[in-house]
Protein backbone atom coordinates (compact mmCIF):
# COMPACT_ATOMS: atom_id res chain seq x y z
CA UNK A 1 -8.56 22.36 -8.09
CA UNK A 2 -9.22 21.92 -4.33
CA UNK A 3 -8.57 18.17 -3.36
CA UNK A 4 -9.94 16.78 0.05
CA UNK A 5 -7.78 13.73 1.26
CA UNK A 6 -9.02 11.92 3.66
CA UNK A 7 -6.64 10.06 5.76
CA UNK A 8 -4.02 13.32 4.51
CA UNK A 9 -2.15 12.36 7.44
CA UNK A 10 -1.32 9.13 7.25
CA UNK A 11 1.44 7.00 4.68
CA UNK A 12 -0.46 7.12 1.78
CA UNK A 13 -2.69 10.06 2.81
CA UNK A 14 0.70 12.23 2.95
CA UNK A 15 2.63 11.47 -0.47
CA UNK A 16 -0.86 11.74 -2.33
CA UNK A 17 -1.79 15.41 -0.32
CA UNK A 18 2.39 16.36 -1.06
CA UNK A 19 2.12 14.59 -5.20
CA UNK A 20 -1.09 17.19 -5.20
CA UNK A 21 0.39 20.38 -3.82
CA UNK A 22 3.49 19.82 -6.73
CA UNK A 23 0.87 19.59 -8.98
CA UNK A 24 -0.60 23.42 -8.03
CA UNK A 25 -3.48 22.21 -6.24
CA UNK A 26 -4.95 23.19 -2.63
CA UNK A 27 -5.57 20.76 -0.48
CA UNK A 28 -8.12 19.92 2.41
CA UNK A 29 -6.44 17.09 4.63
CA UNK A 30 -9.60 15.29 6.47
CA UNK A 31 -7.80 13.48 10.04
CA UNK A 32 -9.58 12.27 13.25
CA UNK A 33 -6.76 14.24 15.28
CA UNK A 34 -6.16 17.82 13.51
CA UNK A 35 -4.18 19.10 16.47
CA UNK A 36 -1.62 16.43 16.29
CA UNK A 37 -1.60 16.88 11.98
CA UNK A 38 1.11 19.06 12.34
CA UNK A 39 3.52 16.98 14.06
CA UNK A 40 2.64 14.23 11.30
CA UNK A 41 2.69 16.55 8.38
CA UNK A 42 6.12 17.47 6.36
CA UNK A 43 6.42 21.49 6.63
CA UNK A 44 5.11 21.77 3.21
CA UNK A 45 1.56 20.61 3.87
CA UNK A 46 1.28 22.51 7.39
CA UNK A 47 -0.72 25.22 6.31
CA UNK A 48 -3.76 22.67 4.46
CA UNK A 49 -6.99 22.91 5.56
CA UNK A 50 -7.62 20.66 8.09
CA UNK A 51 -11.37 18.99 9.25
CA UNK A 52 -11.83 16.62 11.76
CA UNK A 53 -12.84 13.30 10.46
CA UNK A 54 -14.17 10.58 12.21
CA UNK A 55 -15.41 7.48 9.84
CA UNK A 56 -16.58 5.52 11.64
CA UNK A 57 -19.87 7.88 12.66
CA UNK A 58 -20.00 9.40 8.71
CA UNK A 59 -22.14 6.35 7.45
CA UNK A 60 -24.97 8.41 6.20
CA UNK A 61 -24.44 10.61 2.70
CA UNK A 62 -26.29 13.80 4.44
CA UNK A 63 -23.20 13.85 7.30
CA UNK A 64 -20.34 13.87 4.45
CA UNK A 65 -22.33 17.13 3.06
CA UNK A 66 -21.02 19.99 5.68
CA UNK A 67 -17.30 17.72 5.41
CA UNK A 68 -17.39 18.32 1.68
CA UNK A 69 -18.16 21.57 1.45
CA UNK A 70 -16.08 23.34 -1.37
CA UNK A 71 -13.87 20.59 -2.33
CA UNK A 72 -14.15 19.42 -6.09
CA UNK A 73 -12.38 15.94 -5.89
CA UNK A 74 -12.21 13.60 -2.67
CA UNK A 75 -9.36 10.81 -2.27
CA UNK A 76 -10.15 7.86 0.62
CA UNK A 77 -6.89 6.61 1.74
CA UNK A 78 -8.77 5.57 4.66
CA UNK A 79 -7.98 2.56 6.63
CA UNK A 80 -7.49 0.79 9.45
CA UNK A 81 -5.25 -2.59 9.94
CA UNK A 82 -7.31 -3.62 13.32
CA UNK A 83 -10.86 -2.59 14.96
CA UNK A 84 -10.88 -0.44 18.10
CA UNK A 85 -14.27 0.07 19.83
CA UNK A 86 -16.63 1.74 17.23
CA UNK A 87 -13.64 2.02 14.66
CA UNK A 88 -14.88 -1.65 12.95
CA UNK A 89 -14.15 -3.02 9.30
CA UNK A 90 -17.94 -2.25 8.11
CA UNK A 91 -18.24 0.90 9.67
CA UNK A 92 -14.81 2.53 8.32
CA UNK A 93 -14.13 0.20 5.19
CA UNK A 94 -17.45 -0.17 4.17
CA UNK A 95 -20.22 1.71 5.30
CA UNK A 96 -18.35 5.13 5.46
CA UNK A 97 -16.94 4.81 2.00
CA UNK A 98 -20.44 3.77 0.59
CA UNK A 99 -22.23 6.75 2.04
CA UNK A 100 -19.12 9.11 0.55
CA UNK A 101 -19.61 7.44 -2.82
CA UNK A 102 -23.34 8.68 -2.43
CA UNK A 103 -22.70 11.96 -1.07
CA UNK A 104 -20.34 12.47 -4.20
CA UNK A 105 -23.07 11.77 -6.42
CA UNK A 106 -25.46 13.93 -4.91
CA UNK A 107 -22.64 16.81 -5.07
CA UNK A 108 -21.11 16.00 -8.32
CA UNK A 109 -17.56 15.05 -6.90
CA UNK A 110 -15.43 13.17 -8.15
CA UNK A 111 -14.20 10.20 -5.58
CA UNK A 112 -10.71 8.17 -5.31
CA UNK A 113 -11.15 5.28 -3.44
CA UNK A 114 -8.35 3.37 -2.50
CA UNK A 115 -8.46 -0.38 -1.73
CA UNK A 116 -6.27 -3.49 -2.46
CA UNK A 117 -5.07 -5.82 -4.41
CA UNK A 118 -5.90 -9.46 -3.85
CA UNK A 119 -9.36 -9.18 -2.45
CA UNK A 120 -11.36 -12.59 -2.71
CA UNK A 121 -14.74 -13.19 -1.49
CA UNK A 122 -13.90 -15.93 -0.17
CA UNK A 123 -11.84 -14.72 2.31
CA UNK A 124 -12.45 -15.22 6.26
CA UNK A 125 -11.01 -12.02 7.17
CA UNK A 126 -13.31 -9.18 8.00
CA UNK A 127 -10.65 -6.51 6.60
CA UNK A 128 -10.72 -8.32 3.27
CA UNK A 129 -14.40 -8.49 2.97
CA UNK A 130 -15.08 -4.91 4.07
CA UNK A 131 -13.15 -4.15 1.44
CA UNK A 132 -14.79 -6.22 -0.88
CA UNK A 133 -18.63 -4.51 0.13
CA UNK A 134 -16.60 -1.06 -0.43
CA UNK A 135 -15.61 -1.62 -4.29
CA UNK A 136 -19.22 -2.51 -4.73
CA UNK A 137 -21.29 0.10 -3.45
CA UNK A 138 -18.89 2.55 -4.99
CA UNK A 139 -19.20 0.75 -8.44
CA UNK A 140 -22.98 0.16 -8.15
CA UNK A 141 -23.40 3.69 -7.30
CA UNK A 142 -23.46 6.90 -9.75
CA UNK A 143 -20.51 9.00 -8.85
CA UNK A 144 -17.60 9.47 -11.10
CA UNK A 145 -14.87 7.09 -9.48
CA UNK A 146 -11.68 5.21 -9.74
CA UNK A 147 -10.81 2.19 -7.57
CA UNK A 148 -7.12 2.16 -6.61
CA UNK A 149 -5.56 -0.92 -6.06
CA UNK A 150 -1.61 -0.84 -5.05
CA UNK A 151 0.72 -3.83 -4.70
CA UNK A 152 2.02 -3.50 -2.03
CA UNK A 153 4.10 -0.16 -0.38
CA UNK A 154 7.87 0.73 0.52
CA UNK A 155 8.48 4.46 1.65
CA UNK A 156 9.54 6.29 4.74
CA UNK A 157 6.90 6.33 7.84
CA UNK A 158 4.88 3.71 6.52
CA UNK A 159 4.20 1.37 10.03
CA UNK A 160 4.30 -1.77 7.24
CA UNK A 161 6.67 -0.72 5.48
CA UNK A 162 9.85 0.37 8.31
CA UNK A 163 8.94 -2.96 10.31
CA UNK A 164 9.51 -4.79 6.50
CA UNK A 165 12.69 -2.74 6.60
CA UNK A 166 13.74 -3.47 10.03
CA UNK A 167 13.60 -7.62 9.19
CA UNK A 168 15.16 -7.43 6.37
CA UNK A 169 18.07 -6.70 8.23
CA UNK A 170 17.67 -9.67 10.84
CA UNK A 171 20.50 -12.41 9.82
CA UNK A 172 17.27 -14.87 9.77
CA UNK A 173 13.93 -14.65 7.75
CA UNK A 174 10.44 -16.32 9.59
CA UNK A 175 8.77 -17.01 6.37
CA UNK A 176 4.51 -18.54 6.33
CA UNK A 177 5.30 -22.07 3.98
CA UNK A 178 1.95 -20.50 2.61
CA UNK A 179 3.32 -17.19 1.42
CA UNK A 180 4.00 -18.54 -2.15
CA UNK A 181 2.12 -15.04 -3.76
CA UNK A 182 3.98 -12.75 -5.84
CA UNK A 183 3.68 -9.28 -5.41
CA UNK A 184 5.19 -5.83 -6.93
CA UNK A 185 6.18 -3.72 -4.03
CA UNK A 186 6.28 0.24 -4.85
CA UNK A 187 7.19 3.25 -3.84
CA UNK A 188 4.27 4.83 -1.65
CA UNK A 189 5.83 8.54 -3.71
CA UNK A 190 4.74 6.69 -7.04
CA UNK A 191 1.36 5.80 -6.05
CA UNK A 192 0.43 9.55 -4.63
CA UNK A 193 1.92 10.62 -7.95
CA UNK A 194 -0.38 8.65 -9.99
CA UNK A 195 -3.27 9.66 -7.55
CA UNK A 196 -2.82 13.02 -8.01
CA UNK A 197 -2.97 12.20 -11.70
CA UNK A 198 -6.32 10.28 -10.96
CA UNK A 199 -7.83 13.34 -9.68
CA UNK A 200 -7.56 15.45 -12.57
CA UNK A 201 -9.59 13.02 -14.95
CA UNK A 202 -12.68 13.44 -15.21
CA UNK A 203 -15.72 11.34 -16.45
CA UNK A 204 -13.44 8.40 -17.68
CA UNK A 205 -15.07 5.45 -17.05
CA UNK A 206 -11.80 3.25 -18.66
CA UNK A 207 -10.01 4.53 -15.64
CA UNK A 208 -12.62 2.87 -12.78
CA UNK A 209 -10.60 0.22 -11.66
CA UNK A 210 -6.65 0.89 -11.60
CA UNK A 211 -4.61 -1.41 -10.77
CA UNK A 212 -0.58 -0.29 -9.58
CA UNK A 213 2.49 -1.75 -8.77
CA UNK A 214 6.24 -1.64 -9.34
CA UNK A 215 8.01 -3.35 -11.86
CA UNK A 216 9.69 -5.85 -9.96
CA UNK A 217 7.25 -9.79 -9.45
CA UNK A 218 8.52 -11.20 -5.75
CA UNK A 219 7.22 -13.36 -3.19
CA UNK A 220 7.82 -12.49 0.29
CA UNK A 221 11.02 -14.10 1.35
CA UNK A 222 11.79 -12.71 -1.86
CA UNK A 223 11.22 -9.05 -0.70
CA UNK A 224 12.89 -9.46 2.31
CA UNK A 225 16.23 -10.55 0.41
CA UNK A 226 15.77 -7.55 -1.65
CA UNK A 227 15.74 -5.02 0.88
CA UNK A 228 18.43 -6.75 2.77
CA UNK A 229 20.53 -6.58 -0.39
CA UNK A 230 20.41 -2.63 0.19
CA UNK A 231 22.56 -3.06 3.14
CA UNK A 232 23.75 -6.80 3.27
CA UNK A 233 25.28 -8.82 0.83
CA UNK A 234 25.65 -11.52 3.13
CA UNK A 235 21.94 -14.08 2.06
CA UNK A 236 19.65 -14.72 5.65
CA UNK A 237 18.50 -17.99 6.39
CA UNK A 238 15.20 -18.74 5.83
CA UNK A 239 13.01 -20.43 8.26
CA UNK A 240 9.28 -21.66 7.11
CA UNK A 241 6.56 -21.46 9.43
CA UNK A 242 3.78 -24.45 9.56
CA UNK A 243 0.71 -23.15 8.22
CA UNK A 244 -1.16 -23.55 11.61
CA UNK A 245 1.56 -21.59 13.77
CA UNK A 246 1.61 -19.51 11.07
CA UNK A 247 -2.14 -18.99 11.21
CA UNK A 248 -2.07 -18.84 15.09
CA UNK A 249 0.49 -16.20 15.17
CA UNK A 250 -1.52 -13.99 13.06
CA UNK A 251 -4.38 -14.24 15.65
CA UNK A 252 -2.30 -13.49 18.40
CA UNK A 253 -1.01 -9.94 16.75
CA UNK A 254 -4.52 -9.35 16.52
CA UNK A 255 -5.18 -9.86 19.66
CA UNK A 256 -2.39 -7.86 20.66
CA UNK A 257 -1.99 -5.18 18.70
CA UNK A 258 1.33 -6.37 17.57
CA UNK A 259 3.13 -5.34 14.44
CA UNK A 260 1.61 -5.15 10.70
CA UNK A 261 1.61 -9.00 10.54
CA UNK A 262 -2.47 -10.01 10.87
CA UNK A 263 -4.66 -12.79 9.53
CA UNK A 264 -5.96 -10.80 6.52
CA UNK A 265 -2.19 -10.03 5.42
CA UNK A 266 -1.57 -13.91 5.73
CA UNK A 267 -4.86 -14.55 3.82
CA UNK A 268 -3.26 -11.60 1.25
CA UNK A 269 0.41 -13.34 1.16
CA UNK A 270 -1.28 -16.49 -0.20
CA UNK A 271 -2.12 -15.43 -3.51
CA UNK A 272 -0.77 -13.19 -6.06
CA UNK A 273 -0.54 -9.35 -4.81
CA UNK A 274 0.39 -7.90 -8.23
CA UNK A 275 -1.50 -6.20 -10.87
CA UNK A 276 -2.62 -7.95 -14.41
CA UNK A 277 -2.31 -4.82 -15.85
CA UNK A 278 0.19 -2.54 -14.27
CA UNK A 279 -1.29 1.47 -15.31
CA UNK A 280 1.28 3.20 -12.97
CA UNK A 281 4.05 3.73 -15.93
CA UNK A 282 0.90 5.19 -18.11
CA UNK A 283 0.05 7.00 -15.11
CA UNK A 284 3.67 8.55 -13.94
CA UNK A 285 5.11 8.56 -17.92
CA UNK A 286 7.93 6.70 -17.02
CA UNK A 287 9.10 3.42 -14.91
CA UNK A 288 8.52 3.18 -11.19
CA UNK A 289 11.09 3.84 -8.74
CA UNK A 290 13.00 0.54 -8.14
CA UNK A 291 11.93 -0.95 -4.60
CA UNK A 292 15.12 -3.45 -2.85
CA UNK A 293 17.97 -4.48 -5.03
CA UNK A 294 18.35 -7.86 -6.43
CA UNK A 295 20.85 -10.06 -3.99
CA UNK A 296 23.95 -10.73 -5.67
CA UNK A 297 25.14 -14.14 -5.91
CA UNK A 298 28.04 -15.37 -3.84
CA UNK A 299 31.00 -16.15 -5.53
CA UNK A 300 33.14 -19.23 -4.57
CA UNK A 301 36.24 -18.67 -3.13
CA UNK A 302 38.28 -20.09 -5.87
CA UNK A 303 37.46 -20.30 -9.50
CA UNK A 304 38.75 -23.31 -11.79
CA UNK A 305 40.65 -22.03 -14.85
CA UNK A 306 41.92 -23.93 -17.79
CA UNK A 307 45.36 -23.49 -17.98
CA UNK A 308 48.07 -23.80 -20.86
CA UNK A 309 48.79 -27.60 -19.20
CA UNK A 310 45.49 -28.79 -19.51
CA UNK A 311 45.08 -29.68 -16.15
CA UNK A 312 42.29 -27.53 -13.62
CA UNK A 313 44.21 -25.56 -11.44
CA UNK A 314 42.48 -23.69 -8.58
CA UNK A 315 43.07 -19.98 -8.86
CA UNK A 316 41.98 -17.37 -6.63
CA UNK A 317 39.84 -14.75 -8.86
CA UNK A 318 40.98 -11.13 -9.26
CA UNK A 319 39.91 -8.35 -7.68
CA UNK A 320 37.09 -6.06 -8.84
């Protein structure tokens, strides 16, 4: 089977073109830079086909046609976390996706889509609600789909994922009082796995909307104490931020360009992130990959113990 992923690339884009090629199938890897693929790709993937892919003008189904051209199955790991110029939330979340979804009907293809978790129409943010218009042009169209919505992602080279690593380590955790949402952080490896399982299903309509995530229910500060407890047994302190500086510091890494932290992640962090019905262990035939480790609890320095006297007598405890 020849797969075309688009966004083959990028963090997702990469484990679901690598969970493919272990599977015995070619793949096409669709990228708006193809000279600088190689650099981005593992050695493994360096010899895909490569097309230049630009989203953003691809809003019409006739101008997927010459893109799709002998590819049987198309994933959209797509996305972008901020606009740039003529790279906006309707054009490459929502338009684009909707004219794929056509072209794939017109061609017969089958079409991955992958989205989020926690999308609410009532949200303010533009990224959420591009989203939103995506799952339902794709559903109200005729292709044969799946919506993929993953919790969200731990793995190596993810630009969320290493600066979630990186604080984790920091002896203090800056925690939004309004990130009280549970999610189920994965391993991005799992979810190209069960993409690459996606693709070979065919005509199921019991598999349109899949929802994925790890095994593990945590809010954020609860995350963060996880992935320190992979290196640091030692708790860090926890600071709340005030909903409004909270809300004002998203802006201003908009603004900027500044780390994965933006208003429609703190709109996200509000509300549960985690699957009602977890299909990834149907998907992979076993558990997911364990994401952070639960922080142990500290142990006082000296333990009471009965002893023979009655009396409580401190005693230090021994060693394990």
């Amino acid at each position: 089977m020849r797969v075309m992923v688009l966004g083959g690339t990028g963090f997702i884009g990469r484990n679901v073109a690598a969970a493919l090629r272990a599977r015995g199938h070619s793949v096409v890897i669709g990228t708006r830079h193809p000279r600088r693929a190689l650099a981005r790709l593992p050695a493994g993937l360096r010899d895909c086909d490569l097309r230049e892919t630009h989203l953003e003008f691809l809003t019409t189904c006739y101008a997927w046609k010459p893109l799709l051209a002998g590819v049987g199955v198309v994933v959209n790991a797509v996305g972008i976390l901020r606009e740039r110029g003529r790279e906006t939330y309707d054009r490459v979340h929502n338009m684009a996706p909707a004219a794929l979804a056509a072209a794939c009907e017109r061609m017969h293809l089958r079409l991955i889509h992958v989205s989020a978790l926690g999308l609410r129409k009532q949200a303010l943010s533009g990224f959420i609600r591009s989203k939103i218009l995506a799952e339902r042009a794709i559903a109200a169209g005729g292709a044969d789909y799946s919506i993929v919505r993953p919790s969200l992602l731990d793995g190596e080279g993810g630009f969320g994922a290493e600066w979630i690593r990186r604080v984790a380590r920091w002896p203090v955790h800056f925690i939004p009082d309004e990130a009280l949402g549970r999610m189920a952080p994965m391993d991005v490896r799992n979810l190209g796995e069960a993409i690459a399982v996606l693709c070979e299903m065919r005509n199921r309509p019991d598999w349109r909307e899949v929802e994925l995530g790890g095994s593990a229910r945590r809010t954020m500060a609860e995350h963060l104490a996880s992935m320190r407890a992979l290196h640091d047994d030692r708790p860090a302190l926890r600071v709340g931020i005030p909903r409004f500086l909270a809300r004002i510091t998203a802006h201003v890494c908009d603004l900027a360009h500044f780390s994965p932290f933006s208003f429609g992640h703190l709109e996200l962090l509000r509300r549960d992130n985690a699957p009602r019905v977890n299909l990834l262990p149907l998907l992979l035939g076993r558990a997911p990959t364990p994401v952070g480790r639960e922080p142990r609890e500290l142990r006082p320095a000296y333990a009471f113990t009965a002893m023979p006297t009655g009396h409580q007598t401190p005693v230090p405890p021994s060693p394990q």
